[in-house]
C-alpha atoms as a PDB file:
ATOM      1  CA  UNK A   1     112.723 132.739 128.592  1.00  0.00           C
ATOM      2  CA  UNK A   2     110.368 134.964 130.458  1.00  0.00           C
ATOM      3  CA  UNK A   3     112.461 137.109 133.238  1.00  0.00           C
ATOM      4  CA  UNK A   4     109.783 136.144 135.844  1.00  0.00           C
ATOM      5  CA  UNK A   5     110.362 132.317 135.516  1.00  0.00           C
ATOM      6  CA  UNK A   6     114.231 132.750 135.837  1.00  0.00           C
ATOM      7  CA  UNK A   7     114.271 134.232 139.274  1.00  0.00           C
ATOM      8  CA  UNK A   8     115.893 132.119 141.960  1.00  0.00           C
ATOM      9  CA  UNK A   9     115.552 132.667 145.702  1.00  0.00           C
ATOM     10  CA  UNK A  10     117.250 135.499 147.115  1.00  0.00           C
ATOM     11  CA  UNK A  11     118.908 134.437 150.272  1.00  0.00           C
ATOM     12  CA  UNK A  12     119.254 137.034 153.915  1.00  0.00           C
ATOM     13  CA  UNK A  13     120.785 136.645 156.912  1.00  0.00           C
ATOM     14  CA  UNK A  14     117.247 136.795 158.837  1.00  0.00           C
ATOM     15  CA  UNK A  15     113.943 135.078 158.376  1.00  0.00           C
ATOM     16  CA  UNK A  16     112.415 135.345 155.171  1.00  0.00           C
ATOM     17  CA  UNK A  17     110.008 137.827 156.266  1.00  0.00           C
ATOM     18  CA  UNK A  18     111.808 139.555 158.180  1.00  0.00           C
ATOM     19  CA  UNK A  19     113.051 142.175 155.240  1.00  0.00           C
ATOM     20  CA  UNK A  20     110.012 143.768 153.916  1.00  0.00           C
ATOM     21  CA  UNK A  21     109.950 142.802 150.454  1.00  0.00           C
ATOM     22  CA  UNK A  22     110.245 139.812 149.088  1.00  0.00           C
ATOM     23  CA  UNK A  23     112.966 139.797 146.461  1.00  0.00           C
ATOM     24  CA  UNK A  24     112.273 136.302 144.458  1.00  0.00           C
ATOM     25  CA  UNK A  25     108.728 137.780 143.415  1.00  0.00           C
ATOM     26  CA  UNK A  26     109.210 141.260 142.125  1.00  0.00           C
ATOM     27  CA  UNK A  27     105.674 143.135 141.272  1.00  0.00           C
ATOM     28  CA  UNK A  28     106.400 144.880 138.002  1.00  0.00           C
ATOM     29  CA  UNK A  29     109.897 144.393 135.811  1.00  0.00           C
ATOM     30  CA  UNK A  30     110.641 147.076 132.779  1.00  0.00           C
ATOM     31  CA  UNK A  31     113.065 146.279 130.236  1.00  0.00           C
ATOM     32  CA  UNK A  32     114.593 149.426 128.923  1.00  0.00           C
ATOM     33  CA  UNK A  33     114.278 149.140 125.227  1.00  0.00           C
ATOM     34  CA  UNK A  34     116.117 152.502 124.804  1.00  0.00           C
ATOM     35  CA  UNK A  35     119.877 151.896 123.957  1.00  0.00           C
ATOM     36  CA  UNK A  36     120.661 155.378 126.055  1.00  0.00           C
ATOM     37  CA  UNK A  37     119.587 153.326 129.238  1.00  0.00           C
ATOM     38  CA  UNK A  38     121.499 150.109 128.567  1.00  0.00           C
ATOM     39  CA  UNK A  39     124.337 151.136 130.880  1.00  0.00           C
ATOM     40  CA  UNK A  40     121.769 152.808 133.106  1.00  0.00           C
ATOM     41  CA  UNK A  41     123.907 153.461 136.336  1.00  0.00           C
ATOM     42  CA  UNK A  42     121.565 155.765 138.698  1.00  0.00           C
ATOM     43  CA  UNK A  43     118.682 155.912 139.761  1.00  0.00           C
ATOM     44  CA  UNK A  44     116.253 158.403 141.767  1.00  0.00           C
ATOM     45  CA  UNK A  45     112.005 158.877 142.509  1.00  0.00           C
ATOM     46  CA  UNK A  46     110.409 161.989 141.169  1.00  0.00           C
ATOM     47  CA  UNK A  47     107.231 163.926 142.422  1.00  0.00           C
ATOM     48  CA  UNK A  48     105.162 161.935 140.280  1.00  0.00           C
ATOM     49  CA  UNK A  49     104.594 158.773 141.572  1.00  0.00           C
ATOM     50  CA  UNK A  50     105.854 155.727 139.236  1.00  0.00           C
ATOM     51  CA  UNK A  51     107.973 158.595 137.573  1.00  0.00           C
ATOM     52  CA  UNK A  52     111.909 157.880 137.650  1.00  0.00           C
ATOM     53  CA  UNK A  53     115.156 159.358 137.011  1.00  0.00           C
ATOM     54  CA  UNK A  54     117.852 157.450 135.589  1.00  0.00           C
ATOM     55  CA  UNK A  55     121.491 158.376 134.342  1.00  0.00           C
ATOM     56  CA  UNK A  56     123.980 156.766 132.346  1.00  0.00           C
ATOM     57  CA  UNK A  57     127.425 156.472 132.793  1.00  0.00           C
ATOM     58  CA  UNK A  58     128.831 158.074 129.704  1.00  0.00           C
ATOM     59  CA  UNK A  59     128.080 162.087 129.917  1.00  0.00           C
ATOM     60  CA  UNK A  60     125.645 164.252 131.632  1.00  0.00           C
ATOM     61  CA  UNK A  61     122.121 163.833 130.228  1.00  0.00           C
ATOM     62  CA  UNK A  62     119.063 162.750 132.865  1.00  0.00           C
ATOM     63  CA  UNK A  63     116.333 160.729 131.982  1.00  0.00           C
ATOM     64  CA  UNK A  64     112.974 160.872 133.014  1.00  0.00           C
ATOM     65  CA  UNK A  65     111.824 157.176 132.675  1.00  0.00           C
ATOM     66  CA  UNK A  66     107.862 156.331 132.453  1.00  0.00           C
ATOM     67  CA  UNK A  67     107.406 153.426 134.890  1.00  0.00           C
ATOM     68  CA  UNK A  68     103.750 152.894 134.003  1.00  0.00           C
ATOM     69  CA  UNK A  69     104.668 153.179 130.329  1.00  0.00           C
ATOM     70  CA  UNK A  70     106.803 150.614 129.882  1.00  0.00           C
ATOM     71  CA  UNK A  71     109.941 152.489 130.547  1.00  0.00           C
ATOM     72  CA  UNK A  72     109.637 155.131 127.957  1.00  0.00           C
ATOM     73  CA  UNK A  73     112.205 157.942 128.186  1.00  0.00           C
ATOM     74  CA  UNK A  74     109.640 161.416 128.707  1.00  0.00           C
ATOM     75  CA  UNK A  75     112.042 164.295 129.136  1.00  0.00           C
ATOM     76  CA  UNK A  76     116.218 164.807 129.032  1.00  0.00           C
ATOM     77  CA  UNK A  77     118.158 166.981 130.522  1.00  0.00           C
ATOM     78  CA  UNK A  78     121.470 167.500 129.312  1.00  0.00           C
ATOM     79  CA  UNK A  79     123.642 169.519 131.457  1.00  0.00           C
ATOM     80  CA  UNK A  80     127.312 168.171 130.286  1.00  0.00           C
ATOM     81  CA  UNK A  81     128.578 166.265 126.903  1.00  0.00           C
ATOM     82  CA  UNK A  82     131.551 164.288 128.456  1.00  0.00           C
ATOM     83  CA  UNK A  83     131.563 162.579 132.284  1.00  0.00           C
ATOM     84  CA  UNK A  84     131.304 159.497 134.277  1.00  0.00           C
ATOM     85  CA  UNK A  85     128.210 160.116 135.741  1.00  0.00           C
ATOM     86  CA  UNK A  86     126.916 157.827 138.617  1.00  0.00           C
ATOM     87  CA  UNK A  87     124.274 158.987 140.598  1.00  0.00           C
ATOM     88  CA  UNK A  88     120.721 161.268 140.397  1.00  0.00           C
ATOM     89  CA  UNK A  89     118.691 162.710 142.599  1.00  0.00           C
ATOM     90  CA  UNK A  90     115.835 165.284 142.562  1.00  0.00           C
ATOM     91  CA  UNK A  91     115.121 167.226 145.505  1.00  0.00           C
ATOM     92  CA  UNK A  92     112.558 169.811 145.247  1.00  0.00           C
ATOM     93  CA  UNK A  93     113.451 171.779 142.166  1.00  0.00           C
ATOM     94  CA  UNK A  94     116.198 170.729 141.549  1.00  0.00           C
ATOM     95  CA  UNK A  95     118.151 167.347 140.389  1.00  0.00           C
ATOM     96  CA  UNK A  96     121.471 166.430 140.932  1.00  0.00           C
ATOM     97  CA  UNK A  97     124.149 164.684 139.916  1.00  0.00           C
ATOM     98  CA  UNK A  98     127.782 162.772 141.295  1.00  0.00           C
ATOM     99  CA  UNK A  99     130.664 162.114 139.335  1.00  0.00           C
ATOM    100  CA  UNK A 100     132.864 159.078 140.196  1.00  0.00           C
ATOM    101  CA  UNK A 101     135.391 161.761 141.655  1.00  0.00           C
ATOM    102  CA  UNK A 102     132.685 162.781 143.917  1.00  0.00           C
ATOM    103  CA  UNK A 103     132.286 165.891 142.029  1.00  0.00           C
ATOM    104  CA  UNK A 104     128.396 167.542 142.794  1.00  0.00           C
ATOM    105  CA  UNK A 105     126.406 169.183 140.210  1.00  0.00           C
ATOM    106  CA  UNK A 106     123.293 171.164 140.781  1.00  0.00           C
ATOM    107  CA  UNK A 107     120.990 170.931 137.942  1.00  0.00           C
ATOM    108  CA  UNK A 108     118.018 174.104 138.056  1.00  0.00           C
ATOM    109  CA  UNK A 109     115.545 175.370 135.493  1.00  0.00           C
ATOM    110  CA  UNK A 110     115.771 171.960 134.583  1.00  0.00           C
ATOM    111  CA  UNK A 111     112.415 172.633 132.104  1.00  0.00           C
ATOM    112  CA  UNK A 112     114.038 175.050 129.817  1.00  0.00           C
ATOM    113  CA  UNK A 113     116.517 174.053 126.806  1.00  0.00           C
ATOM    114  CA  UNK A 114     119.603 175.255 128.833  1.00  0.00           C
ATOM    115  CA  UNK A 115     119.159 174.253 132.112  1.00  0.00           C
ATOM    116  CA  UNK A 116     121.716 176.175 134.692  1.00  0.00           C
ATOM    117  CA  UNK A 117     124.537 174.356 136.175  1.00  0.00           C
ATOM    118  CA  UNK A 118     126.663 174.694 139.188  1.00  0.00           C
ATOM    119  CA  UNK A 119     129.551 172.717 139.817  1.00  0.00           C
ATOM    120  CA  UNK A 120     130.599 171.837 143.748  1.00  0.00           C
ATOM    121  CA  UNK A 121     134.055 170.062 144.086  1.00  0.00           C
ATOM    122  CA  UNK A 122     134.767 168.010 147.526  1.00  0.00           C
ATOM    123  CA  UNK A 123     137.762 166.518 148.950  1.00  0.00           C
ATOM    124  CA  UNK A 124     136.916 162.932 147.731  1.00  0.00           C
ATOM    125  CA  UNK A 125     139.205 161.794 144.799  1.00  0.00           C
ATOM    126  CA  UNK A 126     139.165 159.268 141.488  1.00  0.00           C
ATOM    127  CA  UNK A 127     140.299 156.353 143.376  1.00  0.00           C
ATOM    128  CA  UNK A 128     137.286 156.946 146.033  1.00  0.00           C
ATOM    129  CA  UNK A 129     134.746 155.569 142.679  1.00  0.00           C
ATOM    130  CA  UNK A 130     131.868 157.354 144.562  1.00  0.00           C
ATOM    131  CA  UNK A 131     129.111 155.385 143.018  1.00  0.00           C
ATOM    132  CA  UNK A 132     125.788 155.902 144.995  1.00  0.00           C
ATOM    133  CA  UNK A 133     123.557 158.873 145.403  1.00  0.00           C
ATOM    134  CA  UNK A 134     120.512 159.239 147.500  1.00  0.00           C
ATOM    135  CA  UNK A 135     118.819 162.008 149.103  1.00  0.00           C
ATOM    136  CA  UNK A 136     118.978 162.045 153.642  1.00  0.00           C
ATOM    137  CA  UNK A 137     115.800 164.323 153.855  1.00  0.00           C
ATOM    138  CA  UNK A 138     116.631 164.140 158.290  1.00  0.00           C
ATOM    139  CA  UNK A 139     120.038 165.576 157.494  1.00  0.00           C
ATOM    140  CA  UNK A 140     118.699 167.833 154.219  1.00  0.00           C
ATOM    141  CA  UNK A 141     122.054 166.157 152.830  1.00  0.00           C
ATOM    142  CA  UNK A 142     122.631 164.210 149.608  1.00  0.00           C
ATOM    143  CA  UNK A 143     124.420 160.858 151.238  1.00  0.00           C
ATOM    144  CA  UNK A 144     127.668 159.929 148.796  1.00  0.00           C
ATOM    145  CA  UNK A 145     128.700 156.143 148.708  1.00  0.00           C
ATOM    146  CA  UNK A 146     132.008 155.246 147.598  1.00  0.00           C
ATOM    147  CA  UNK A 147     132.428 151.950 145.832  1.00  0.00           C
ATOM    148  CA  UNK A 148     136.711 151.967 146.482  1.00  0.00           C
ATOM    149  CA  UNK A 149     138.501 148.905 145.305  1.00  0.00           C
ATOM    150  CA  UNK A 150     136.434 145.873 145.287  1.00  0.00           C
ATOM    151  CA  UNK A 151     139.363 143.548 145.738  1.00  0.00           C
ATOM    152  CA  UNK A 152     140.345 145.285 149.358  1.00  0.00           C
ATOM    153  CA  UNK A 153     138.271 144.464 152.351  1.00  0.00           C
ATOM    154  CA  UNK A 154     138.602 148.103 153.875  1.00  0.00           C
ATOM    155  CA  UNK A 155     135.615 149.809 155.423  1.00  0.00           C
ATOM    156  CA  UNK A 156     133.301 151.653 152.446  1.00  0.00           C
ATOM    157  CA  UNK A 157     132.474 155.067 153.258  1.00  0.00           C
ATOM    158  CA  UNK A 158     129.583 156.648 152.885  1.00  0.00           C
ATOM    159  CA  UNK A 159     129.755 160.888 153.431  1.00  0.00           C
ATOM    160  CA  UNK A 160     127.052 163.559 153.252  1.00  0.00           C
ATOM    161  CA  UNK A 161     126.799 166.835 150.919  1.00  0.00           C
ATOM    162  CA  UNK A 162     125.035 169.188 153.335  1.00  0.00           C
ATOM    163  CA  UNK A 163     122.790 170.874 150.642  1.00  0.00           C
ATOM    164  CA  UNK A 164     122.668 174.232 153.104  1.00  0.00           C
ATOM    165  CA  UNK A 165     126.124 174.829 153.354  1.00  0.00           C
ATOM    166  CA  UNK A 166     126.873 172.891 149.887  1.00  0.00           C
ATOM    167  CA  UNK A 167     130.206 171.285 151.782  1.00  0.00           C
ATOM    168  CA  UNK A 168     130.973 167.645 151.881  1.00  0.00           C
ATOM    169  CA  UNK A 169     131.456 166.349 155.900  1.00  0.00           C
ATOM    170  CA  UNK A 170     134.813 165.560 157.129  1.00  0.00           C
ATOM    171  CA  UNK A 171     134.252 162.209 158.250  1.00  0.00           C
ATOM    172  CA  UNK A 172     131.982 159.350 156.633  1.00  0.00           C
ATOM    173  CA  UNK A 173     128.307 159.053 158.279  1.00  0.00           C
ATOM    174  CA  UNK A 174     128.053 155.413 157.456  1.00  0.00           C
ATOM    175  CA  UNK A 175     130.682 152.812 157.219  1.00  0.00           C
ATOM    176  CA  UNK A 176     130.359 148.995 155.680  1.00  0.00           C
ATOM    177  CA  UNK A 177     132.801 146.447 156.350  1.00  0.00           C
ATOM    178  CA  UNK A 178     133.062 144.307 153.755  1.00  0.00           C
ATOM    179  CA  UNK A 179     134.407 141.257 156.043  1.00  0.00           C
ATOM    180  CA  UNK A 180     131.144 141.517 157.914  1.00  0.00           C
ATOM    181  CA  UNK A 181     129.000 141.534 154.797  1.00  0.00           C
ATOM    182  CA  UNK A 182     130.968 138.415 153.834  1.00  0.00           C
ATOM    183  CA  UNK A 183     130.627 136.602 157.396  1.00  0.00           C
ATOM    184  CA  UNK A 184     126.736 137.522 157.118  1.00  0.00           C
ATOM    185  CA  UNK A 185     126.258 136.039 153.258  1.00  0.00           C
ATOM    186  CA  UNK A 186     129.098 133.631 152.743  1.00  0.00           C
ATOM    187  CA  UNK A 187     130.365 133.509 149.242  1.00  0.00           C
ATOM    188  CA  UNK A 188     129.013 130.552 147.375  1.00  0.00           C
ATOM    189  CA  UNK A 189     131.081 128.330 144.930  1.00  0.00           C
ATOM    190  CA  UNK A 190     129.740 130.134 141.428  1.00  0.00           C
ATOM    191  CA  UNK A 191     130.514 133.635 143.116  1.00  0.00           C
ATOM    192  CA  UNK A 192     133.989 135.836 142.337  1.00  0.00           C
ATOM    193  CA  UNK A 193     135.957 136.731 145.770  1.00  0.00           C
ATOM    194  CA  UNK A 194     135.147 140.204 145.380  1.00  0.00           C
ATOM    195  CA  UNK A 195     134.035 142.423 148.450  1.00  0.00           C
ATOM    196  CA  UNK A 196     131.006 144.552 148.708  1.00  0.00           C
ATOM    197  CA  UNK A 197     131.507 147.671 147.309  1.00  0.00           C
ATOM    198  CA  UNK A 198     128.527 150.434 147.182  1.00  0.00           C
ATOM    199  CA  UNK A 199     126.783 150.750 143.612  1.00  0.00           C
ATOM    200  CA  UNK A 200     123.764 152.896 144.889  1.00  0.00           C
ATOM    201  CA  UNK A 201     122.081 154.220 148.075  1.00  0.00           C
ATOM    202  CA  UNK A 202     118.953 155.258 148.995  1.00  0.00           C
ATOM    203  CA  UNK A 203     116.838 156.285 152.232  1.00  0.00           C
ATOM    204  CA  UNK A 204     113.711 154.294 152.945  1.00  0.00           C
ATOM    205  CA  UNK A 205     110.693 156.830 153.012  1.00  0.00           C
ATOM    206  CA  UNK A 206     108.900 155.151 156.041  1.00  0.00           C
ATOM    207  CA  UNK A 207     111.278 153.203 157.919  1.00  0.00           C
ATOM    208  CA  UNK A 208     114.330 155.435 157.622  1.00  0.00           C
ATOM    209  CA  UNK A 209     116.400 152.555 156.887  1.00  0.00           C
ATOM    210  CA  UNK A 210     119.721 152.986 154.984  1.00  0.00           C
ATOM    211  CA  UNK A 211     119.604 150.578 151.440  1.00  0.00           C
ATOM    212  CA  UNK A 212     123.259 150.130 149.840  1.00  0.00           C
ATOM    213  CA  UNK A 213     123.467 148.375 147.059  1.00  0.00           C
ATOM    214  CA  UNK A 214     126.267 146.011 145.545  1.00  0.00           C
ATOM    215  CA  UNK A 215     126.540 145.222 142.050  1.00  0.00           C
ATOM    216  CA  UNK A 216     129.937 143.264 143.443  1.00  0.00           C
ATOM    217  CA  UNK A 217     128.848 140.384 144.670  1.00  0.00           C
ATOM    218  CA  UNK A 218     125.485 141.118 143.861  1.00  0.00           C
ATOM    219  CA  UNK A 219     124.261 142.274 147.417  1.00  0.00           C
ATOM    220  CA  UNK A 220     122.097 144.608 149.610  1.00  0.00           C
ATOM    221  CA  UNK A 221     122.483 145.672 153.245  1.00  0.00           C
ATOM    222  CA  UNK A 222     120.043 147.462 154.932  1.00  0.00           C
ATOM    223  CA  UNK A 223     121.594 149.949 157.857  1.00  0.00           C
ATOM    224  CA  UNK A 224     119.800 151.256 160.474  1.00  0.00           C
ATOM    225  CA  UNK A 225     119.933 155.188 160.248  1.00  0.00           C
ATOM    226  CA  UNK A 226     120.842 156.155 163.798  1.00  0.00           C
ATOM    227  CA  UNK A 227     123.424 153.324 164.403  1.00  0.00           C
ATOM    228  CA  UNK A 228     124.508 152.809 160.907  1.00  0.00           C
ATOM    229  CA  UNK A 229     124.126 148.999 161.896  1.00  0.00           C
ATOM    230  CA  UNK A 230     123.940 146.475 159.537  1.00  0.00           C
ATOM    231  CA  UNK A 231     119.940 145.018 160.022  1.00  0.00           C
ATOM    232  CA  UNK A 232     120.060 142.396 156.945  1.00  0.00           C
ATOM    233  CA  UNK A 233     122.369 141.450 154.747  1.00  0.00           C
ATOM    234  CA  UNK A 234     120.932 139.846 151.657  1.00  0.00           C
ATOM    235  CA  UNK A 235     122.146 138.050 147.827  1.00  0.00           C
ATOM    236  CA  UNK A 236     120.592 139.711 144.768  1.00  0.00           C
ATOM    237  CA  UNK A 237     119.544 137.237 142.050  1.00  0.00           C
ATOM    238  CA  UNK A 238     122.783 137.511 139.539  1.00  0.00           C
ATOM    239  CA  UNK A 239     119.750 136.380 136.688  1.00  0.00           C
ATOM    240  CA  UNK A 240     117.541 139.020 137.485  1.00  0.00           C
ATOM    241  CA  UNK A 241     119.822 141.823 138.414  1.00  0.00           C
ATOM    242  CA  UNK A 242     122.987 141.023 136.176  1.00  0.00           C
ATOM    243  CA  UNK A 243     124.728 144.757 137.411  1.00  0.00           C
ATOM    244  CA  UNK A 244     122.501 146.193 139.969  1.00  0.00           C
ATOM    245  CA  UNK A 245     123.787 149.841 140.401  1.00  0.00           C
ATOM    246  CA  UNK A 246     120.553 152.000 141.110  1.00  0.00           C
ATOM    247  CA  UNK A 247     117.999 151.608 143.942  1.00  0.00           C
ATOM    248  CA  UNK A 248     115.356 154.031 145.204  1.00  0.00           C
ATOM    249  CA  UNK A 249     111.993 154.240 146.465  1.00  0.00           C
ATOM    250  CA  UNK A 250     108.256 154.916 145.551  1.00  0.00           C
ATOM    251  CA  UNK A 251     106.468 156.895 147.632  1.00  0.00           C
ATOM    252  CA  UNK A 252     104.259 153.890 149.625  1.00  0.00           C
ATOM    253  CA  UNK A 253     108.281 152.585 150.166  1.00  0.00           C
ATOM    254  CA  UNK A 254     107.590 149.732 147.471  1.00  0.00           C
ATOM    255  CA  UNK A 255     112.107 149.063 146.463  1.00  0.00           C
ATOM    256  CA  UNK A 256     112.803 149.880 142.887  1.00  0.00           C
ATOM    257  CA  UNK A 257     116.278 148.270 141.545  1.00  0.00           C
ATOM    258  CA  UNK A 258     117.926 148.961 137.916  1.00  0.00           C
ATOM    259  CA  UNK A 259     120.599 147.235 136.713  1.00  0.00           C
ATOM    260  CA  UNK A 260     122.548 147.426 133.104  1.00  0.00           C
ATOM    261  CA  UNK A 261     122.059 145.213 130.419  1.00  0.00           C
ATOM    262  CA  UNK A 262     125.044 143.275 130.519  1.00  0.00           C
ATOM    263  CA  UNK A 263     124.066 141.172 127.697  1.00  0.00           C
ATOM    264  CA  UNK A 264     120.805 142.828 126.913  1.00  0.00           C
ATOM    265  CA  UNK A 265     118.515 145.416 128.001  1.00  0.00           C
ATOM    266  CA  UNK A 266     119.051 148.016 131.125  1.00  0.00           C
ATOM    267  CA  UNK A 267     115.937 146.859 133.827  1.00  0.00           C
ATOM    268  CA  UNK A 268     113.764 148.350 136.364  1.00  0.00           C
ATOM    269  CA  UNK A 269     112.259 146.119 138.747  1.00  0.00           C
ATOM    270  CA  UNK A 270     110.059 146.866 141.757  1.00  0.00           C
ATOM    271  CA  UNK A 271     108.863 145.106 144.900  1.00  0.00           C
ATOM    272  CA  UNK A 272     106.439 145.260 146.660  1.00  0.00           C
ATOM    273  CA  UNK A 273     106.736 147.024 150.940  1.00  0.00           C
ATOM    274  CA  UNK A 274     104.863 144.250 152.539  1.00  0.00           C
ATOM    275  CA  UNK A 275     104.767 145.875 156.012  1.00  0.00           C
ATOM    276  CA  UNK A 276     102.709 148.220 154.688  1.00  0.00           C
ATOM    277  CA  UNK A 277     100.442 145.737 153.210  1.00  0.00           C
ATOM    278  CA  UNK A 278     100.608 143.416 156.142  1.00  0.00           C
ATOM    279  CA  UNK A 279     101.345 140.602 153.236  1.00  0.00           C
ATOM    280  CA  UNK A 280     103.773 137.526 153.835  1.00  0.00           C
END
């Protein structure tokens, strides 16, 4: 069955236009025909727009993912054989990387057959599960989401990697509590009693919203950035997005989602920003 004709509607806390996409009619969907991407777990824009980075969970190798060519992999960098690798970002130069220890690694002369590698350890630890990676250009900070244990209901943190000093901060920048994500979107009978737990993070390029992303439960909640607030709360379509875990932005803020193939492909699916548009 076509993708496109499977989507149900995605439900929020607000009015239906009040989020500016709408998340039942997504304008362009990518299947990932490459096996390498199938457990695609990260996700990051490049400096060429509808250019993508993508990482897999399994060892250190980025992919640079064609959006307008049907998803074809263009470049790889591999910068470590073994790893559980869940987030990518590029920021000028240079990309990076976050293990699920919370473990940074700064990834330069990306171009050449051995790229050079620098390893930055932080106080977060295995049982954290940092998950999400996205790039706080306000704070020149890479912002570090921790998925934790998705059958406890305590806050999930969310800390930033100052890129000057290359030092992790003391105390989270962002919190989400999961019992308030749960009060906004009530679980529904077909659901599991999981609790939101962050699968990927990214900054919105015009609004400077905060976008955390959970493949439990299959939500997204949208923080304001100077309050850390939550300003929607919304249910992913479990059809479209079997395992949402990566989320980032093109440059005109259109949302771009990937999820892993549970049974199938890896996707990347993007949405249109209506508020730029001014569509409904």
């Amino acid at each position: 069955m076509n993708l496109l004709l499977s989507i149900g509607l995605c439900l929020s806390i607000n009015p239906p236009d009040t989020l500016p996409y709408n998340l039942a009619n997504p304008s362009h969907i990518i299947n990932l025909v490459s096996e390498d991407l199938r457990e695609i777990s990260g996700l990051s824009p490049t400096d060429v727009d509808g250019q993508y980075l993508a990482i897999a969970d399994e060892k250190g190798e980025i992919f640079f993912v064609d959006g307008a060519g049907g998803g074809a992999i263009t470049h790889r960098v591999l910068f470590r054989d073994k790893g559980d690798f869940e987030g990518v970002e590029m920021v000028g130069p240079c990309l990076f990387a976050v293990k699920s220890n919370g473990d940074v690694f700064e990834i330069g002369r990306w171009k050449r057959k051995s790229p050079s590698v620098r390893e930055y350890k932080t106080s977060l630890k295995k049982e954290d599960d940092v998950e999400g990676l996205g790039f706080d250009a306000k704070r020149n900070a890479l912002l570090i989401a921790c998925k934790g244990n998705t059958d406890s209901s305590y806050l999930r943190k969310v800390y930033a990697f100052d890129l000057n000093s290359k030092k992790l901060s003391e105390q989270p920048v962002y919190t989400v509590d999961p019992l308030e994500v749960n009060r906004l979107v009530p679980h529904i009978p077909e659901e599991n009693e999981h609790f939101f737990s962050p699968s990927g993070i990214a900054v919105h390029p015009i609004t400077g919203d905060i976008y955390v992303l959970s493949s439990a439960q299959k939500r997204l909640v949208v923080l304001d950035y100077a309050t850390g607030a939550i300003k929607y709360a919304i249910r992913l379509d479990k059809k479209m997005l079997p395992q949402p875990e990566g989320i980032s932005f093109d440059m005109n803020g259109d949302l771009v989602l990937s999820s892993e193939g549970k049974k199938g492909e890896g996707l990347i699916i993007r949405y249109r920003f209506l508020e730029v548009r001014g569509e409904k």
